[in-house]
Protein backbone atom coordinates (compact mmCIF):
# COMPACT_ATOMS: atom_id res chain seq x y z
CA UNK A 1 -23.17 -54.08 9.34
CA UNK A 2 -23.48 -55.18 5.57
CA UNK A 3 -20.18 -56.22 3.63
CA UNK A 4 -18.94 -55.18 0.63
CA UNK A 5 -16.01 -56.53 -1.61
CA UNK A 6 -15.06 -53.38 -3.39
CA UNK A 7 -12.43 -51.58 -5.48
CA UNK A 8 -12.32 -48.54 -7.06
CA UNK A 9 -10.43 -46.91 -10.20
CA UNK A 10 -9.74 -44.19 -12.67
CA UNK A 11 -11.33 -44.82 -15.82
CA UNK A 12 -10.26 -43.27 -18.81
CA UNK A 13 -13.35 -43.82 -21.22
CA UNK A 14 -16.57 -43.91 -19.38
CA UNK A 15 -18.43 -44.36 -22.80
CA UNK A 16 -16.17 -47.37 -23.64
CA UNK A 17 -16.33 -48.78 -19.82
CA UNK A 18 -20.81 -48.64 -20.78
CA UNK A 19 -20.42 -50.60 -23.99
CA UNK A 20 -18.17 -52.90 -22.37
CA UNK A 21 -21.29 -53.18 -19.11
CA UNK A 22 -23.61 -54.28 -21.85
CA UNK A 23 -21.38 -56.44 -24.02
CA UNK A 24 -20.65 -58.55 -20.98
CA UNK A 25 -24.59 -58.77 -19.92
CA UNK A 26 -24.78 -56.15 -16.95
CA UNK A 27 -28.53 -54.75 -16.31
CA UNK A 28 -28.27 -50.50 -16.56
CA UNK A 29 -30.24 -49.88 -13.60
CA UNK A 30 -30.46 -45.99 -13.52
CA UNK A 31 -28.19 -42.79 -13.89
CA UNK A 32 -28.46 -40.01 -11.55
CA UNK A 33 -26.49 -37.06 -9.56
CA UNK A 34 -25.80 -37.27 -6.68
CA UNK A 35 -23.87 -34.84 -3.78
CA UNK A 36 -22.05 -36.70 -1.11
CA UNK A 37 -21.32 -34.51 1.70
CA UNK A 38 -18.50 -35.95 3.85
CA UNK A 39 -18.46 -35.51 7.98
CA UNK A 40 -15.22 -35.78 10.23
CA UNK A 41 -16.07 -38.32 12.37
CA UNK A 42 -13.21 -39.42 14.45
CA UNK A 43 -14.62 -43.04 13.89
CA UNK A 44 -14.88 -45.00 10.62
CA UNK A 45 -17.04 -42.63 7.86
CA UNK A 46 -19.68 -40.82 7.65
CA UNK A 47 -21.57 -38.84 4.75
CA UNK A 48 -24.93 -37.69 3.44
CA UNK A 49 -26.32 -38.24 -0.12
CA UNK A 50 -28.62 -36.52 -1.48
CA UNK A 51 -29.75 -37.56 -4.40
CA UNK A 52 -31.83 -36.28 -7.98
CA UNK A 53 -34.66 -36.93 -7.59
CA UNK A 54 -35.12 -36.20 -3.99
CA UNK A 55 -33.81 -39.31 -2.06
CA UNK A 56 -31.70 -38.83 0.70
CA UNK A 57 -29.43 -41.92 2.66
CA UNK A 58 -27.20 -41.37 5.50
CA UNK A 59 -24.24 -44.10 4.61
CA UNK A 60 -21.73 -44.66 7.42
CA UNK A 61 -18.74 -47.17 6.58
CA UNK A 62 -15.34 -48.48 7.29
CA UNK A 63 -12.98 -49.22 4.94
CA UNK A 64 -8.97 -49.65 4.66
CA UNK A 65 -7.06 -46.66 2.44
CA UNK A 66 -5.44 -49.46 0.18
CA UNK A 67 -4.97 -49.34 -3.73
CA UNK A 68 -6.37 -52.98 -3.90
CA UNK A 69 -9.44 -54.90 -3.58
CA UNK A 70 -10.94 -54.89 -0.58
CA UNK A 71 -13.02 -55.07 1.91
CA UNK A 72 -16.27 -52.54 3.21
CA UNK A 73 -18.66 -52.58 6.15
CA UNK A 74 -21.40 -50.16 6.08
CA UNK A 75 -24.73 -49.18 7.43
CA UNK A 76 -27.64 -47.33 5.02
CA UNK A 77 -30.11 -45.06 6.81
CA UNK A 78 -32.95 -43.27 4.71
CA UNK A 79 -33.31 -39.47 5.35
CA UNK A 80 -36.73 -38.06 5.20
CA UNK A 81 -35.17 -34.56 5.00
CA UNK A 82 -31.52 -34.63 3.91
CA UNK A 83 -31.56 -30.37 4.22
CA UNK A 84 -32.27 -30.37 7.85
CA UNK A 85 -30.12 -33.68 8.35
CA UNK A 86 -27.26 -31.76 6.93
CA UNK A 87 -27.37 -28.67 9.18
CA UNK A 88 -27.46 -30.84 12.43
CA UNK A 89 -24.50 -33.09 11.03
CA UNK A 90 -22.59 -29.83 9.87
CA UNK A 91 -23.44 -28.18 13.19
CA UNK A 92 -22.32 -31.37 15.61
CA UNK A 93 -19.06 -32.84 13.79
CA UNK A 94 -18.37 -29.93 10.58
CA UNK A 95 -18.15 -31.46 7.19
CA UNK A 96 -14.90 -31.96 5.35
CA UNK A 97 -15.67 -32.63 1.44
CA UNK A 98 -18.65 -32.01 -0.63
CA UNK A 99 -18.40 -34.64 -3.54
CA UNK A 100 -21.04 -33.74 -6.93
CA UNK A 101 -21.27 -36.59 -9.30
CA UNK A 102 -23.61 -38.41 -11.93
CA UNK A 103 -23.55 -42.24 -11.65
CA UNK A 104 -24.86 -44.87 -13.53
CA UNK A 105 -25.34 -47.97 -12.08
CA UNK A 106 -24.82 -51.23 -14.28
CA UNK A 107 -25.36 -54.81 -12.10
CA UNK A 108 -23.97 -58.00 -13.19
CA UNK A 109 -24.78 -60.90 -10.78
CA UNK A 110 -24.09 -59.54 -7.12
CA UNK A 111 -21.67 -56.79 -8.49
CA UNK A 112 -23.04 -52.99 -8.57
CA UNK A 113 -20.61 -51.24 -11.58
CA UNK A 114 -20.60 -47.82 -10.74
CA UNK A 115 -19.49 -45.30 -13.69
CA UNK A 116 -18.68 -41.90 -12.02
CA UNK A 117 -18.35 -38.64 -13.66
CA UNK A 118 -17.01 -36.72 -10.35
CA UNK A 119 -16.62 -32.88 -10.79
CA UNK A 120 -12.91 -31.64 -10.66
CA UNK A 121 -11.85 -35.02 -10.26
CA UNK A 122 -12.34 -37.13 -13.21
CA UNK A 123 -13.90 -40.25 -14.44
CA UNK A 124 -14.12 -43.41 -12.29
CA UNK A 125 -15.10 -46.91 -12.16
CA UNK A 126 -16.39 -48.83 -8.67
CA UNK A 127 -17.17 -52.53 -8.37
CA UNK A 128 -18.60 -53.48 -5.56
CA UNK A 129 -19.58 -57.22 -4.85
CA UNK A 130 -22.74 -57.89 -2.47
CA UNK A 131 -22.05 -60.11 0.74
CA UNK A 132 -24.87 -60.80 1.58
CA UNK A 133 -24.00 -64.13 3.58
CA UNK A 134 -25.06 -66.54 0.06
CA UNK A 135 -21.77 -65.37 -2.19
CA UNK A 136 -17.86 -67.09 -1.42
CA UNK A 137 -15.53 -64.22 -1.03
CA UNK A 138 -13.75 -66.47 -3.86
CA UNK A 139 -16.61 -66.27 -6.36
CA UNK A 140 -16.80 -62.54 -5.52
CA UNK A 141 -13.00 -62.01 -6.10
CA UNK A 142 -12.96 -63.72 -9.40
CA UNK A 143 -15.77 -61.90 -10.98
CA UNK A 144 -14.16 -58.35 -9.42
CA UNK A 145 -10.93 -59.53 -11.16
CA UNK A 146 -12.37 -60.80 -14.59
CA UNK A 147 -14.66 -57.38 -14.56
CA UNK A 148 -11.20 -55.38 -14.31
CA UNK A 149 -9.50 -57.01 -16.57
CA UNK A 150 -12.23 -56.58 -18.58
CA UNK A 151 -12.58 -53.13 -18.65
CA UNK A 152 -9.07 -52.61 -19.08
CA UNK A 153 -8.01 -51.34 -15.38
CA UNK A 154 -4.44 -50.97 -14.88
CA UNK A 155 -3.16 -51.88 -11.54
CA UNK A 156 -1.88 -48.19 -11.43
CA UNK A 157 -5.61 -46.97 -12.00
CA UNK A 158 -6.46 -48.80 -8.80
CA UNK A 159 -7.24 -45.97 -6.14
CA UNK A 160 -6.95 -46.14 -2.27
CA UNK A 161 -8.91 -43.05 -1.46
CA UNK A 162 -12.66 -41.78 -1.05
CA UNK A 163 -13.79 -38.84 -3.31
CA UNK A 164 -14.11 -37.26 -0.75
CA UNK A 165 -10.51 -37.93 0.43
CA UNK A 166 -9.36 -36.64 -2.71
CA UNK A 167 -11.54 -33.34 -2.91
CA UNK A 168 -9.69 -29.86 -0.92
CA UNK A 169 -11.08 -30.29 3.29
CA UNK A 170 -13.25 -27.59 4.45
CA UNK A 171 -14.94 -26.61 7.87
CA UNK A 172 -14.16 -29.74 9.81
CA UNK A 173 -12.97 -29.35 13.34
CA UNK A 174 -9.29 -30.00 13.66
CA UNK A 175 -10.09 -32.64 16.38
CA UNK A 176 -12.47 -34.81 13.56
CA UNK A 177 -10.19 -34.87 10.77
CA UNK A 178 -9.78 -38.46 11.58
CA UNK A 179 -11.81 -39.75 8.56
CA UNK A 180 -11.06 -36.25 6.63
CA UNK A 181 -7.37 -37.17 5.98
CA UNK A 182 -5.45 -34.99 3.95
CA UNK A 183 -5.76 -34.83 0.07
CA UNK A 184 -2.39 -36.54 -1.54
């Protein structure tokens, strides 16, 4: 599996969290929407995105719930057809969340800055620093932290949860709702 270091956060000015991405050098790679649809797996994660226009990936991961930095394994698999990938996925494990959101995606060295406008939720920021096996985790850290600080995230903006954690569960099996948790 690939590594992540990753964190994410509320943001309370996604226009002022941009300027801020191009002040400090970060390369706006694109902005699109995207719908994650979230599976109750009973291990690790599991969801679909589909994405405008037209690409589909199949992202499984594992990840602790904590309001910190932190660490992500995950695996990316290309869907050739995300609508008939979705009705076998719904039909074997039931899906739990169904996140809509448009993202733009700033990078800055091996960081990917994500700027989220999730619907019903709110406005987000996600760093997430590449290990890809050349990076220290201590480099990594220390841009993560200056990037924060940077952008002005409180340690009580810090969030623990998915969006799909924090969205209302429906139609996952009872027995699955291991990576569906409850919303807080």
């Amino acid at each position: 599996m690939k590594r992540n270091i990753e964190v994410k956060a509320r943001c309370r000015d996604l226009s002022r969290a941009e300027a801020i991405c191009r002040r400090a050098g970060a390369l706006h790679v694109w902005t699109r929407r995207q719908t994650d649809v979230h599976f109750a797996v009973p291990d690790g994660r599991l969801k679909l995105r589909i994405e405008q226009p037209g690409e589909a990936t199949l992202v499984r991961y594992r990840r602790a719930n904590v309001a910190e930095i932190r660490d992500s394994h995950y695996e990316l698999l290309p869907v050739p057809d995300a609508e008939d990938t979705l009705r076998g996925l719904e039909a074997r494990h039931g899906s739990c969340a169904r996140v809509q959101k448009e993202r733009a995606l700033y990078m800055m060295e091996n960081v990917r800055i994500h700027l989220d406008e999730v619907e019903g939720l709110g406005t987000f920021i996600e760093l997430e620093a590449v290990m890809d096996g050349v990076e220290s985790d201590t480099g990594a850290l220390a841009l993560l932290q200056r990037l924060l600080a940077e952008l002005g995230v409180a340690p009580e903006d810090i969030l623990s949860q998915s969006y799909g954690d924090m969205q209302p569960r429906q139609g996952a099996k009872p027995s699955d709702m291991a990576s569906c948790p409850p919303a807080e």
